[in-house]
C-alpha atoms as a PDB file:
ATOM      1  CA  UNK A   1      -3.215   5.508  32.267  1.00  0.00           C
ATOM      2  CA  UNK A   2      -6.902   4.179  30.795  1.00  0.00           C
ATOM      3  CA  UNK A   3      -7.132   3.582  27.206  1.00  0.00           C
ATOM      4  CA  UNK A   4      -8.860   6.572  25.239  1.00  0.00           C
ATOM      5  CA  UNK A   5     -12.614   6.277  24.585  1.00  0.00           C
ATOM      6  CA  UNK A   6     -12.656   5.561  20.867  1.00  0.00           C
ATOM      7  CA  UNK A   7     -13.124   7.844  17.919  1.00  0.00           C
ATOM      8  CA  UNK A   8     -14.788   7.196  14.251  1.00  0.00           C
ATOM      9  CA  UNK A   9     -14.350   9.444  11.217  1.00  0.00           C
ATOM     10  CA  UNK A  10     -15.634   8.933   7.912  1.00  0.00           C
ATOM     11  CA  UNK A  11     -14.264   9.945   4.695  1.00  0.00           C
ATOM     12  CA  UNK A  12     -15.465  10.487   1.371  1.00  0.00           C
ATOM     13  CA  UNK A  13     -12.258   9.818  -1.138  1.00  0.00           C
ATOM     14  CA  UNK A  14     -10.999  10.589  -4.544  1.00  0.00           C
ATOM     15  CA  UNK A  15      -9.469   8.736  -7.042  1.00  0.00           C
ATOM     16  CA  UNK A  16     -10.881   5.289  -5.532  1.00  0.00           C
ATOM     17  CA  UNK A  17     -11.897   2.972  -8.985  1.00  0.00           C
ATOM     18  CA  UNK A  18     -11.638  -0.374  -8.042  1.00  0.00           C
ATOM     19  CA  UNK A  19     -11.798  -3.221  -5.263  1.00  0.00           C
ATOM     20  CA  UNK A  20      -8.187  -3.206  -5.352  1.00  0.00           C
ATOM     21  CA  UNK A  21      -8.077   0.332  -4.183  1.00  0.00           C
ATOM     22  CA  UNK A  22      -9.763  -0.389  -1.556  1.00  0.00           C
ATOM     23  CA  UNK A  23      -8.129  -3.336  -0.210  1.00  0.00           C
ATOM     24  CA  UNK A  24      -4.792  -1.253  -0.269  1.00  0.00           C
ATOM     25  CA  UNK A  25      -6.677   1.695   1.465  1.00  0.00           C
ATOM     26  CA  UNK A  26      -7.349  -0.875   4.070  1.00  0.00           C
ATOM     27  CA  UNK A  27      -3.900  -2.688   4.686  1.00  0.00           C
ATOM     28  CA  UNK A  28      -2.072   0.523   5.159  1.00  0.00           C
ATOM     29  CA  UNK A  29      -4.438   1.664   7.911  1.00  0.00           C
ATOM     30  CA  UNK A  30      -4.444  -1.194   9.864  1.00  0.00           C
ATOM     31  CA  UNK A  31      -0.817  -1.107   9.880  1.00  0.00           C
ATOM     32  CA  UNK A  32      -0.491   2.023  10.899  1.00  0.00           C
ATOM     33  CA  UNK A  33      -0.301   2.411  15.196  1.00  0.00           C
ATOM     34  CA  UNK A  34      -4.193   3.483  16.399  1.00  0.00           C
ATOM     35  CA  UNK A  35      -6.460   2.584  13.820  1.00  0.00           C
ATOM     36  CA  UNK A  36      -8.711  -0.132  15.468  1.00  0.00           C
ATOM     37  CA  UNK A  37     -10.859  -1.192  12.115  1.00  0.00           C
ATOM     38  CA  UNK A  38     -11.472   0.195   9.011  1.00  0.00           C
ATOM     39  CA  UNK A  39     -14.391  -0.085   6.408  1.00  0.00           C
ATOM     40  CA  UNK A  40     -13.681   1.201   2.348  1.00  0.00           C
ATOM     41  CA  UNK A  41     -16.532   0.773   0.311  1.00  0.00           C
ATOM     42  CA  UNK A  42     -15.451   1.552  -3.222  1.00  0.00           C
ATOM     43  CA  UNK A  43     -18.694   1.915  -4.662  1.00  0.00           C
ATOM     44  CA  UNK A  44     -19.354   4.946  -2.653  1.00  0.00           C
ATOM     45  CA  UNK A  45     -15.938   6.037  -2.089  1.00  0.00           C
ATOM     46  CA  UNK A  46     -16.306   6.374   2.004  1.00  0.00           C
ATOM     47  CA  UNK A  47     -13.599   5.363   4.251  1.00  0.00           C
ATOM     48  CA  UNK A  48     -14.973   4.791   7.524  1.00  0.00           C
ATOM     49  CA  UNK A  49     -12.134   4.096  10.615  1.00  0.00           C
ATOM     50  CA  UNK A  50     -12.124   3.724  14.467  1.00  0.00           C
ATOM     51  CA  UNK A  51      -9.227   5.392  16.330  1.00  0.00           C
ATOM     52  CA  UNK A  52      -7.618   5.535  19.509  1.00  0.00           C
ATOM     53  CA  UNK A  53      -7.105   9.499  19.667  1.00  0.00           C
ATOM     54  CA  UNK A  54      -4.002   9.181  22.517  1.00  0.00           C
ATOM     55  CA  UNK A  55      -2.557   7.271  19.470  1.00  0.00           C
ATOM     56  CA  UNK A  56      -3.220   8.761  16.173  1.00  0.00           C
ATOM     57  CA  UNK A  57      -5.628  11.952  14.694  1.00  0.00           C
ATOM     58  CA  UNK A  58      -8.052  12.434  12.049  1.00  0.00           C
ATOM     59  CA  UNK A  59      -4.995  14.089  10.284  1.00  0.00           C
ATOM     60  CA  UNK A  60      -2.712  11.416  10.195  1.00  0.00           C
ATOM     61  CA  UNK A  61      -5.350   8.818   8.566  1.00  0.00           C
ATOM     62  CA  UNK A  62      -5.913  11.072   5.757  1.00  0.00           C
ATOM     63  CA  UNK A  63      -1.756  11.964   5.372  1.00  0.00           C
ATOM     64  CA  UNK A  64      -1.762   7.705   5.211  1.00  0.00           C
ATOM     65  CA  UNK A  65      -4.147   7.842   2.580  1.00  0.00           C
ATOM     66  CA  UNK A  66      -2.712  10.692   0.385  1.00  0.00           C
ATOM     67  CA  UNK A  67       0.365   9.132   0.467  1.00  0.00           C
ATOM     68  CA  UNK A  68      -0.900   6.237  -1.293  1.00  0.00           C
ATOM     69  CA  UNK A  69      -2.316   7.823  -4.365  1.00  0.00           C
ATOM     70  CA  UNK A  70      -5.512   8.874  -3.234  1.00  0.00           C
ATOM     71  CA  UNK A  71      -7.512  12.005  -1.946  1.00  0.00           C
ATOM     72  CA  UNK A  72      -9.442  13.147   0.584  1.00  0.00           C
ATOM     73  CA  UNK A  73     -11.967  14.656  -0.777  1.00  0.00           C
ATOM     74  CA  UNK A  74     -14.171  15.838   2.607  1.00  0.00           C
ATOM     75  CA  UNK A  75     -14.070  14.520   6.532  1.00  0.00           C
ATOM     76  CA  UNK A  76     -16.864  14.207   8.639  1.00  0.00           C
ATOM     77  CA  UNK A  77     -16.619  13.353  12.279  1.00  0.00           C
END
């Protein structure tokens, strides 16, 4: 089986106030199985993450982040 051609997604979030935020944003996704890198900039409130498809989806980032306190506020692939 070949390894999926990588994805990126970017996300604008909600409730993101601090450098803090984003560092926690960060550590959870690159825990979680697929994510290959992530970028938060809290000043703008984007999320910006490479994904192997065959291992996680667009929905499952943003269910990762929601379930840390924060929203998804719009996705654009």
């Amino acid at each position: 089986m070949e390894p999926s051609e990588p994805k990126k997604v970017v996300m604008i979030l909600e409730n993101l106030s601090c450098p803090d935020c984003a560092l926690k944003i960060g550590v959870a996704l690159k825990r979680s199985k697929g994510v290959l890198s992530t970028e938060v900039l809290y000043t703008t409130s984007k999320l910006k993450v490479a994904y192997d498809p065959a291992l996680t989806t667009v929905e499952n980032i943003a269910k990762i982040v929601e379930d840390i306190g924060y929203g998804v506020k719009e996705i654009r692939q």
